[in-house]
Protein backbone atom coordinates (compact mmCIF):
# COMPACT_ATOMS: atom_id res chain seq x y z
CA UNK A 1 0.00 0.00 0.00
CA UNK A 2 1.25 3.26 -1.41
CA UNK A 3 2.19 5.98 1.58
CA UNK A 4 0.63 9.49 1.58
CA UNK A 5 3.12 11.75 3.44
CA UNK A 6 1.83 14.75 5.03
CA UNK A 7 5.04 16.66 2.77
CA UNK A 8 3.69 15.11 -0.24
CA UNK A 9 -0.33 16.20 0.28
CA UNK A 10 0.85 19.84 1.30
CA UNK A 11 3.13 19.71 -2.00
CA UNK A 12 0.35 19.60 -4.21
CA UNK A 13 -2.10 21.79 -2.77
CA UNK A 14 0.62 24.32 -3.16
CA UNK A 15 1.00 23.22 -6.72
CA UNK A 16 -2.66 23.26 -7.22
CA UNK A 17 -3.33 26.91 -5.44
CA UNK A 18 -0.83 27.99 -8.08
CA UNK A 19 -2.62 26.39 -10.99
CA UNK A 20 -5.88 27.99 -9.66
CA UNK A 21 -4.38 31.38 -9.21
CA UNK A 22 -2.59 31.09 -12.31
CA UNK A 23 -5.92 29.85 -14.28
CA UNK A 24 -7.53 32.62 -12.30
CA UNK A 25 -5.26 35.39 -13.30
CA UNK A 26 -5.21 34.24 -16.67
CA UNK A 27 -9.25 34.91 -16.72
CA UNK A 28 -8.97 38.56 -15.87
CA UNK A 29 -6.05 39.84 -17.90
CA UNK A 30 -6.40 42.10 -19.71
CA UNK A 31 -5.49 40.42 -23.14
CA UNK A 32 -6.44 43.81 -25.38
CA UNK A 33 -3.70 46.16 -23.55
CA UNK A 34 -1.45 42.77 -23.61
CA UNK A 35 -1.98 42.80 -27.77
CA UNK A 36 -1.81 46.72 -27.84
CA UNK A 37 1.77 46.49 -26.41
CA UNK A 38 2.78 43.29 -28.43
CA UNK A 39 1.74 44.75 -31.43
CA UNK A 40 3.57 48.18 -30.13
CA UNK A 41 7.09 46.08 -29.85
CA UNK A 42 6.55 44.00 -32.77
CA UNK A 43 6.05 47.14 -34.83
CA UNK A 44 8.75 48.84 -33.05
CA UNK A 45 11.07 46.35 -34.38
CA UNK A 46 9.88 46.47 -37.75
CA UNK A 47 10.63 50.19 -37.51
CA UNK A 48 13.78 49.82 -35.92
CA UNK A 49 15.02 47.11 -38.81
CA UNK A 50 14.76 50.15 -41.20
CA UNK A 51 16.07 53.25 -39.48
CA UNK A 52 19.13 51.31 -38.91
CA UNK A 53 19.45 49.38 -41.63
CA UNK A 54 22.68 51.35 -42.40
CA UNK A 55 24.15 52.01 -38.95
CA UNK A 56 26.60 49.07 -39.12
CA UNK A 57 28.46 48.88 -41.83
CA UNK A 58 28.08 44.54 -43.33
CA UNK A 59 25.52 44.18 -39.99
CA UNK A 60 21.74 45.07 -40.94
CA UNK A 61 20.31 43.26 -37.88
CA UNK A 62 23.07 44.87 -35.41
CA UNK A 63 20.41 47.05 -32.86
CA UNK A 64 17.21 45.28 -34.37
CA UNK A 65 19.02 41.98 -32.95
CA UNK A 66 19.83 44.07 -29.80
CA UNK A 67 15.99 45.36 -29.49
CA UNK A 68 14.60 41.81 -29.65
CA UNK A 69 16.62 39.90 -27.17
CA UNK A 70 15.73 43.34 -24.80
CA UNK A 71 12.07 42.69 -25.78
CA UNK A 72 12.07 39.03 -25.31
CA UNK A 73 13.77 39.96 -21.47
CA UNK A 74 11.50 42.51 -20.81
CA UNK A 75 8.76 40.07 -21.86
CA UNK A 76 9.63 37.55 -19.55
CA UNK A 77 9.83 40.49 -16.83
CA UNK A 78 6.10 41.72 -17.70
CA UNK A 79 4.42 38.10 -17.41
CA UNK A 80 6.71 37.47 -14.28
CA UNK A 81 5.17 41.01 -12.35
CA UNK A 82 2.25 40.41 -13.96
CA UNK A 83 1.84 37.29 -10.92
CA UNK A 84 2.76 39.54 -8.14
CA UNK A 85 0.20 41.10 -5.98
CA UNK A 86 0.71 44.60 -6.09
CA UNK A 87 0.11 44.85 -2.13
CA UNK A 88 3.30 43.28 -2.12
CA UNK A 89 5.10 46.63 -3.72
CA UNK A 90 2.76 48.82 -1.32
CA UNK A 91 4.67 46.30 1.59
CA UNK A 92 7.97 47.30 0.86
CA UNK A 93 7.57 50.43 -0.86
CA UNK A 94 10.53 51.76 1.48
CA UNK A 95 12.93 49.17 0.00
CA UNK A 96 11.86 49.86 -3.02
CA UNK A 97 12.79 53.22 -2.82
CA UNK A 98 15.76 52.51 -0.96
CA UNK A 99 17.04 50.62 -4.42
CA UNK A 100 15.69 53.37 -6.56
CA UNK A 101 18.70 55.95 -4.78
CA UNK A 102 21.05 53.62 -4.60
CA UNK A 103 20.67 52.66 -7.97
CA UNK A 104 20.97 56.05 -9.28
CA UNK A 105 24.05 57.22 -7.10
CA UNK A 106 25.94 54.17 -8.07
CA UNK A 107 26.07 56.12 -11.37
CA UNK A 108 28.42 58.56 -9.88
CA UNK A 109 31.09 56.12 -8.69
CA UNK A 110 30.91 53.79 -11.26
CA UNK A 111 28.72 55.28 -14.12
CA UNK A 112 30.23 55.39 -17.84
CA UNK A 113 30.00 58.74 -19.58
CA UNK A 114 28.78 59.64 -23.02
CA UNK A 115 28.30 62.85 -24.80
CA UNK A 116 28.66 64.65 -21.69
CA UNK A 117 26.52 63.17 -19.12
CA UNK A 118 27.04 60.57 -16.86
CA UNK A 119 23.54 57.82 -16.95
CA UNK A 120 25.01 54.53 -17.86
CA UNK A 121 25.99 51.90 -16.06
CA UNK A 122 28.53 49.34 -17.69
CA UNK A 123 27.55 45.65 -17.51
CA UNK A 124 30.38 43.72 -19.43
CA UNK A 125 29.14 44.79 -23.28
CA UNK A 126 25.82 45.82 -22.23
CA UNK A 127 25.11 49.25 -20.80
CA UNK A 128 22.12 49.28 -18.10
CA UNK A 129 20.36 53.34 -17.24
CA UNK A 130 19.55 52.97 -13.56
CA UNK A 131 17.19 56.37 -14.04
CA UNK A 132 14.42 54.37 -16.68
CA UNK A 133 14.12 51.48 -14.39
CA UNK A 134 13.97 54.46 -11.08
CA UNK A 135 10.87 56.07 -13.25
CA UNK A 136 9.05 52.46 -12.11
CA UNK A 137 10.75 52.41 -8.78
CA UNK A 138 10.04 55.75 -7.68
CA UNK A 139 6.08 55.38 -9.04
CA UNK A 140 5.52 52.21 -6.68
CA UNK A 141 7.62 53.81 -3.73
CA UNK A 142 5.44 57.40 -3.45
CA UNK A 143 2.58 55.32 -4.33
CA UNK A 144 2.74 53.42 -1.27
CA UNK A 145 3.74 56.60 0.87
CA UNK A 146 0.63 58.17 -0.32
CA UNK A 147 -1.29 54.85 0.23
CA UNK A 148 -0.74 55.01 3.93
CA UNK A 149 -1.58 58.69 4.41
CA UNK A 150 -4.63 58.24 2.24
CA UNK A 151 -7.03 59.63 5.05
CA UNK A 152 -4.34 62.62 5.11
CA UNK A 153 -3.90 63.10 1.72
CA UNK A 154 -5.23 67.30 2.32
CA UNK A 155 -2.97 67.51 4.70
CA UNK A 156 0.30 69.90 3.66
CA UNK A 157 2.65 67.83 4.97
CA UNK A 158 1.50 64.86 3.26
CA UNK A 159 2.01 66.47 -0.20
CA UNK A 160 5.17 67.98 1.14
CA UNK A 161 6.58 64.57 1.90
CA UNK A 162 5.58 62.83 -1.55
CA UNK A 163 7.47 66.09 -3.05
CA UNK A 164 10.51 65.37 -0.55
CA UNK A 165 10.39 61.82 -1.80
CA UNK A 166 10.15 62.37 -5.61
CA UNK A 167 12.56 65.67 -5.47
CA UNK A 168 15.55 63.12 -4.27
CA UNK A 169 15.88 60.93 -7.22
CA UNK A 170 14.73 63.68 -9.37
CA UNK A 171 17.45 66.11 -8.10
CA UNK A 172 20.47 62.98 -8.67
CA UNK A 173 19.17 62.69 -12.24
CA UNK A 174 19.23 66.01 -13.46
CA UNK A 175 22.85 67.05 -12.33
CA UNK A 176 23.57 63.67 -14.53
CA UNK A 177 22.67 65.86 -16.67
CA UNK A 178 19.33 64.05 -17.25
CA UNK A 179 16.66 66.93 -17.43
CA UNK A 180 14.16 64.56 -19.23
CA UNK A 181 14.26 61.87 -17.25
CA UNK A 182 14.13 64.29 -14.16
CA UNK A 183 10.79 65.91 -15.69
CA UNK A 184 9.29 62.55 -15.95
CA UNK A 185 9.53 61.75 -12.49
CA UNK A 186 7.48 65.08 -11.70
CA UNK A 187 4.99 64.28 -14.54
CA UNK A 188 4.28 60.75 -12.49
CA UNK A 189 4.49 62.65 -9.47
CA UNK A 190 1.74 65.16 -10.65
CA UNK A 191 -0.73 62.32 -11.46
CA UNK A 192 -0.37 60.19 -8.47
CA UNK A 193 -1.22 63.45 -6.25
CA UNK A 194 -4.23 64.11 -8.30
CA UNK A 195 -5.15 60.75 -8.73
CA UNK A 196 -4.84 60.60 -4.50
CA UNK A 197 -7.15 63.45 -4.10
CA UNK A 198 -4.59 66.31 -3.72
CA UNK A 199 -6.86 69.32 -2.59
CA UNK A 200 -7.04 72.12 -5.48
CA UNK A 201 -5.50 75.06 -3.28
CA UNK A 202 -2.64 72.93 -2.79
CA UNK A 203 -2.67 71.97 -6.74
CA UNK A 204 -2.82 75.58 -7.27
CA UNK A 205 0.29 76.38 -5.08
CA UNK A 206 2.10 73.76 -6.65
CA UNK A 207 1.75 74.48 -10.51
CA UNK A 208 2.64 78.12 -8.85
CA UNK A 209 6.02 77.03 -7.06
CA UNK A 210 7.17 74.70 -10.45
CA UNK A 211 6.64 77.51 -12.79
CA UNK A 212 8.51 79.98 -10.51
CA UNK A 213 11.11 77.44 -10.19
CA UNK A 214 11.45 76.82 -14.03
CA UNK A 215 11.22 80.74 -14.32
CA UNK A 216 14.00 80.84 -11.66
CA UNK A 217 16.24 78.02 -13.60
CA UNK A 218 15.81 79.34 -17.36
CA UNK A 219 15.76 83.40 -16.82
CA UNK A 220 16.27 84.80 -13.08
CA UNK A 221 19.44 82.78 -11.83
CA UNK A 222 20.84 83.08 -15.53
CA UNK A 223 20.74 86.97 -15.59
CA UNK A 224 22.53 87.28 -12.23
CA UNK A 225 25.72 84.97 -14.17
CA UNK A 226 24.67 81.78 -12.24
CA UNK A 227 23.78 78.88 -14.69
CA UNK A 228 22.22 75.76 -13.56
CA UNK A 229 21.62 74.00 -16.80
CA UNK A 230 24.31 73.18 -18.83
CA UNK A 231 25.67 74.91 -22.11
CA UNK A 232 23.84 72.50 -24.33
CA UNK A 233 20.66 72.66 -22.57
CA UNK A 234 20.28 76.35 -22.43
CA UNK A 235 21.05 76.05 -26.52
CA UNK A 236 18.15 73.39 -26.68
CA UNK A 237 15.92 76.09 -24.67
CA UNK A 238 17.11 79.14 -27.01
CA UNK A 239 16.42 76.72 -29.75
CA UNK A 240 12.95 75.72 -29.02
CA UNK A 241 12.31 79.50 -28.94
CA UNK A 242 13.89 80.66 -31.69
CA UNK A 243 14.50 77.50 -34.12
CA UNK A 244 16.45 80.33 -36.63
CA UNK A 245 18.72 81.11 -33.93
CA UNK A 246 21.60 78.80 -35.01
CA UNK A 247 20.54 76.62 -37.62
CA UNK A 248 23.97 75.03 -38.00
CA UNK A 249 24.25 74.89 -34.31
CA UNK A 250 21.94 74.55 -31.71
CA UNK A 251 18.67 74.62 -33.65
CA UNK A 252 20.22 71.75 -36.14
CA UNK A 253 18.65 68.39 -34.71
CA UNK A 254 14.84 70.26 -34.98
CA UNK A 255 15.40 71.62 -38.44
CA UNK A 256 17.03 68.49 -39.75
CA UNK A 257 13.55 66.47 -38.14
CA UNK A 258 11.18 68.74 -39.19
CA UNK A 259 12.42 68.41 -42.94
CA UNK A 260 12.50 64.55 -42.41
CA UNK A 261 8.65 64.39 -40.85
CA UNK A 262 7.58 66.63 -44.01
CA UNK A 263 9.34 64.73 -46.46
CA UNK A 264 7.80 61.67 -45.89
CA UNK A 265 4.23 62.98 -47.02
CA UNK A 266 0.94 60.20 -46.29
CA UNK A 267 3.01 57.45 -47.53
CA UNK A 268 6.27 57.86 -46.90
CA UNK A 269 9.85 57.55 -48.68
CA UNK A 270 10.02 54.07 -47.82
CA UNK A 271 13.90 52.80 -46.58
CA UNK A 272 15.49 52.83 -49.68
CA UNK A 273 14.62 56.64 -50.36
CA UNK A 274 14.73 58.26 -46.45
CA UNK A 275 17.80 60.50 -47.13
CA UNK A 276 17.74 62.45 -44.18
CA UNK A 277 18.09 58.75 -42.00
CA UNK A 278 20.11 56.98 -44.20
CA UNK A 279 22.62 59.73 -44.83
CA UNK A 280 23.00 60.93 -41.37
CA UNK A 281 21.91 64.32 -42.22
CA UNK A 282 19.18 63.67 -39.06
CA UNK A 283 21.22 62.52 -35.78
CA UNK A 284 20.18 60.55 -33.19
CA UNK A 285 17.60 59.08 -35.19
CA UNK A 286 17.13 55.60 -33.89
CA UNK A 287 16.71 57.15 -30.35
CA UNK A 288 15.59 61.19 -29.52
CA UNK A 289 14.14 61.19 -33.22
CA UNK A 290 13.16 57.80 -33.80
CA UNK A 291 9.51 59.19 -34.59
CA UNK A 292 11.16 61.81 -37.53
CA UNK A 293 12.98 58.87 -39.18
CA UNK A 294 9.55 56.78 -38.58
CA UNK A 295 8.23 59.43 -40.16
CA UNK A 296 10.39 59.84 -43.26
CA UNK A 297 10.03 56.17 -43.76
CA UNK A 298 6.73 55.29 -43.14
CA UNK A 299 5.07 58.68 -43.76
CA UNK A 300 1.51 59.77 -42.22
CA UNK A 301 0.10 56.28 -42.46
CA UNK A 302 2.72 54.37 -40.34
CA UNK A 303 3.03 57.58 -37.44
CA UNK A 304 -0.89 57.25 -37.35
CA UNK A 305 -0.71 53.30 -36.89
CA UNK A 306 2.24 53.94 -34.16
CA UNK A 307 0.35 56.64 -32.16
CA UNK A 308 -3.14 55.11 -32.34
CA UNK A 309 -1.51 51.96 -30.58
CA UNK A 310 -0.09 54.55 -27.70
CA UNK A 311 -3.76 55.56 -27.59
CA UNK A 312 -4.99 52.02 -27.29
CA UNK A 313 -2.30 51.57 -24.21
CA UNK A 314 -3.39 54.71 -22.64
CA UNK A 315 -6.92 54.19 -22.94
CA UNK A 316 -6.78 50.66 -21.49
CA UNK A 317 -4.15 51.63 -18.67
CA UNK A 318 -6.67 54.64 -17.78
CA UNK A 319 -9.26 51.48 -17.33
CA UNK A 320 -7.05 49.83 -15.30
CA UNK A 321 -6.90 52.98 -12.75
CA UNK A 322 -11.00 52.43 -12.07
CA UNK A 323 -10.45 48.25 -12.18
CA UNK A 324 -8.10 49.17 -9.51
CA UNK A 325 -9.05 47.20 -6.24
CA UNK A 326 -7.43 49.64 -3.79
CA UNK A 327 -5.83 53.54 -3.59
CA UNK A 328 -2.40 52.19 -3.96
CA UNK A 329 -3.45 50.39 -7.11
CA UNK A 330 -4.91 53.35 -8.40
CA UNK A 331 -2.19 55.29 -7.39
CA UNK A 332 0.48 52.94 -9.29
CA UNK A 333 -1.77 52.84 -12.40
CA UNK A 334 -2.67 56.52 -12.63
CA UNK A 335 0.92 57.42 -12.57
CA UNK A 336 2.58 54.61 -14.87
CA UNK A 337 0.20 55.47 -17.92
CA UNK A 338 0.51 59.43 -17.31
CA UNK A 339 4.88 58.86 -17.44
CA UNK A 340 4.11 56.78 -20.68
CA UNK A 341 1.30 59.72 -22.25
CA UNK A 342 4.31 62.26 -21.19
CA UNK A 343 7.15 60.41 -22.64
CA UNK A 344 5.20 59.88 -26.02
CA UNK A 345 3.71 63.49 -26.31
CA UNK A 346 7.11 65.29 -25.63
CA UNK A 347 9.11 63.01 -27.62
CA UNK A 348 6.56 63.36 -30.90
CA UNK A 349 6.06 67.36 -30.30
CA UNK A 350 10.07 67.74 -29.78
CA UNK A 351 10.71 66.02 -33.33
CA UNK A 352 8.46 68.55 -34.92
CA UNK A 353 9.21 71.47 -33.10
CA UNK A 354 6.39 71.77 -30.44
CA UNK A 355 8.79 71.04 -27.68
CA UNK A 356 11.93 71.70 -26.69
CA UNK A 357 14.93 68.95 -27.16
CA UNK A 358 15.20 66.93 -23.86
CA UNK A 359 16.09 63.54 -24.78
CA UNK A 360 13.49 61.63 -23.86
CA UNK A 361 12.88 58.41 -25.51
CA UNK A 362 9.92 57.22 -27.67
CA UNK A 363 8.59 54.13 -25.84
CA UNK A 364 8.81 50.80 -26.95
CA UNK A 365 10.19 52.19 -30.33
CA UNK A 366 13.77 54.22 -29.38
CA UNK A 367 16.86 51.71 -29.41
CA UNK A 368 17.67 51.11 -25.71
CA UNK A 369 17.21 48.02 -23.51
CA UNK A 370 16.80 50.04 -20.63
CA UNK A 371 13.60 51.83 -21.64
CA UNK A 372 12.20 49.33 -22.98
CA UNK A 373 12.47 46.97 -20.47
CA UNK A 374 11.11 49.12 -17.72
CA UNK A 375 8.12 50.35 -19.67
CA UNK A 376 7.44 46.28 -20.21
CA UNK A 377 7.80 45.75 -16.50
CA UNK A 378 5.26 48.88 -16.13
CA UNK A 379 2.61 46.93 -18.26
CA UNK A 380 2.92 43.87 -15.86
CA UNK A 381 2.38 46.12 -12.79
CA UNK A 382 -0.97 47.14 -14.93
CA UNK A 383 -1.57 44.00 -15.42
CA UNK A 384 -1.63 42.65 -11.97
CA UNK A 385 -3.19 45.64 -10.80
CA UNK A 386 -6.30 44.73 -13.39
CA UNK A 387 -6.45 40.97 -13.11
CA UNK A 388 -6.66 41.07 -8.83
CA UNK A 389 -9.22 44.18 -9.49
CA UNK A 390 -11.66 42.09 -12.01
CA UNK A 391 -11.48 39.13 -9.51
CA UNK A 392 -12.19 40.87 -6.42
């Protein structure tokens, strides 16, 4: 007669908790948003495959190589949070935070430097940004401060400590120099506050205090001889304002996108034809103006295709915040899908001109394993958030 251990009985009710939870989870996800981002990084690829066709002289595949095994990790990454209950990030949301500083100070020790700031950290060939993974970090860290104090939320000091929090991380990133990233984290910021039911006097003083401060930054400390941004960055600003300022200079990346958007009419140029990406004559243009070369390329069809699938993401991650089960859900939600709607409207409006140059990257689409990667992880963190709302 066969023996039943106690071990062996607990063994596979374990095992068959996890099949339930797993069949259950499976149930409520939210399979459009899961197509809408598979279809965003297959046809990021496909993009990618063209603008850099040329980039590496006898390698065609080089980045679009790169971009896939990123994709296929940050896959993995999304279906592997995706299993997590997000009370377990509202837990340890001091940790977390703990890991988003360190992560971003170990930049100054040990960080590898290119074009003149200091982001990247150096993992044998592969180069890692601790700042796109903090953007994630930071979001479920203030979440879960705001979380706690959600019966306190009009109190000053409440909003005055999820500022204190976010102004940290946001403060080491910028003196990277890393003003885009750094503007990011305060876009998140903004919607988590709102989304927590910030009171509108204290809304009021705030948009108040951050234009001061950017009026202090750009024109008041500047006029007095002390300069906070950096050479470059005060050209990008001057630029933005006056694109005929230095064409040859300064104002050179804009002009050289704005011709390439133009030029590749409702159809595009296709990849054979896209001068201005194939000839170099628009820089940076498998990362800050991935969307110009996308542009050139694919013309107004294939930027309509690319930008109705960000709306698809947003509108399904802005379902997620009302599926949410709990403030910190909401919370976590509201401010992932307003960093993504930020990073995709200022990286669009700064290829044609509408914004000014900050080096932001186009989600899911800019070559870079770091961005993309954290923006997949951000999808799972939707995802768990929705599947544990539906069920409960």
């Amino acid at each position: 007669m066969a023996v039943d251990y106690a071990g062996s009985r607990r063994a596979r009710t374990r095992a068959r908790r996890v099949e339930a939870g797993a069949a259950a989870l499976a149930r409520n996800f939210d399979w459009l948003l899961f197509g809408a981002v598979a279809a965003l990084v297959g046809y990021g690829l496909h993009l990618v495959a063209g603008i850099t066709r040329d980039d590496v002289p006898g390698n065609p595949d080089y980045y679009v190589f790169r971009q896939a095994v990123y994709a296929a990790v940050g896959g993995v990454g999304m279906i592997g949070v995706s299993l997590l209950d997000p009370d377990f990030f509202r837990r340890y949301w001091r940790q977390l935070y703990a890991v988003c500083i360190l992560l971003v100070l170990l930049v100054v020790p040990l960080g590898t430097t290119v074009r003149g700031s200091q982001r990247w950290l150096g993992v044998g060939s592969l180069t890692f940004q601790p700042s796109e993974l903090g953007k994630l970090l930071l979001i479920l860290s203030v979440a879960g401060f705001l979380a706690e104090r959600a019966r306190r939320i009009g109190e000053v000091r409440t909003v005055l400590g999820a500022i204190g929090l976010t102004a940290i991380p946001t403060l080491l990133v910028f003196v990277q120099p890393d003003i885009g990233t750094s503007l990011v984290y305060g876009a998140a910021l903004a919607a988590m506050l709102f989304v927590a039911g910030m009171r509108w006097l204290h809304v009021t003083v705030l948009v108040t205090t951050v234009a001061f401060g950017a009026a202090l930054v750009v024109w008041l400390l500047p006029s007095v001889g002390v300069d906070v941004l950096e050479p470059y960055q005060r050209d990008r600003l001057t630029a933005f304002v006056d694109r005929g300022s230095d064409p040859q200079g300064a104002s050179y990346n804009v002009q050289q996108s704005i011709l390439a958007v133009g030029a590749g009419g409702v159809r595009g140029r296709g990849v054979d034809n896209s001068t201005q990406t194939n000839l170099d004559y628009l820089p940076e243009h498998a990362t800050d103006f991935a969307f110009a070369s996308l542009a050139e390329q694919r013309g107004f069809v294939g930027a309509a295709i690319l930008l109705l699938l960000y709306l698809l993401v947003v509108w399904r991650g802005l379902r997620v915040v009302t599926y949410a089960s709990d403030p910190y859900s909401a919370i976590v939600a509201a401010g992932i899908v307003f960093a993504l709607l930020f990073q995709v409207f200022v990286n669009v409006g700064m290829t044609m001109g509408i914004a000014p140059v900050t080096g932001i990257p186009l989600p899911f689409v800019s070559v870079g394993g770091s961005s993309l990667v954290t923006n997949l992880l951000a999808v799972g963190v939707l995802q768990a958030i929705h599947a544990r709302g539906r069920r409960r």
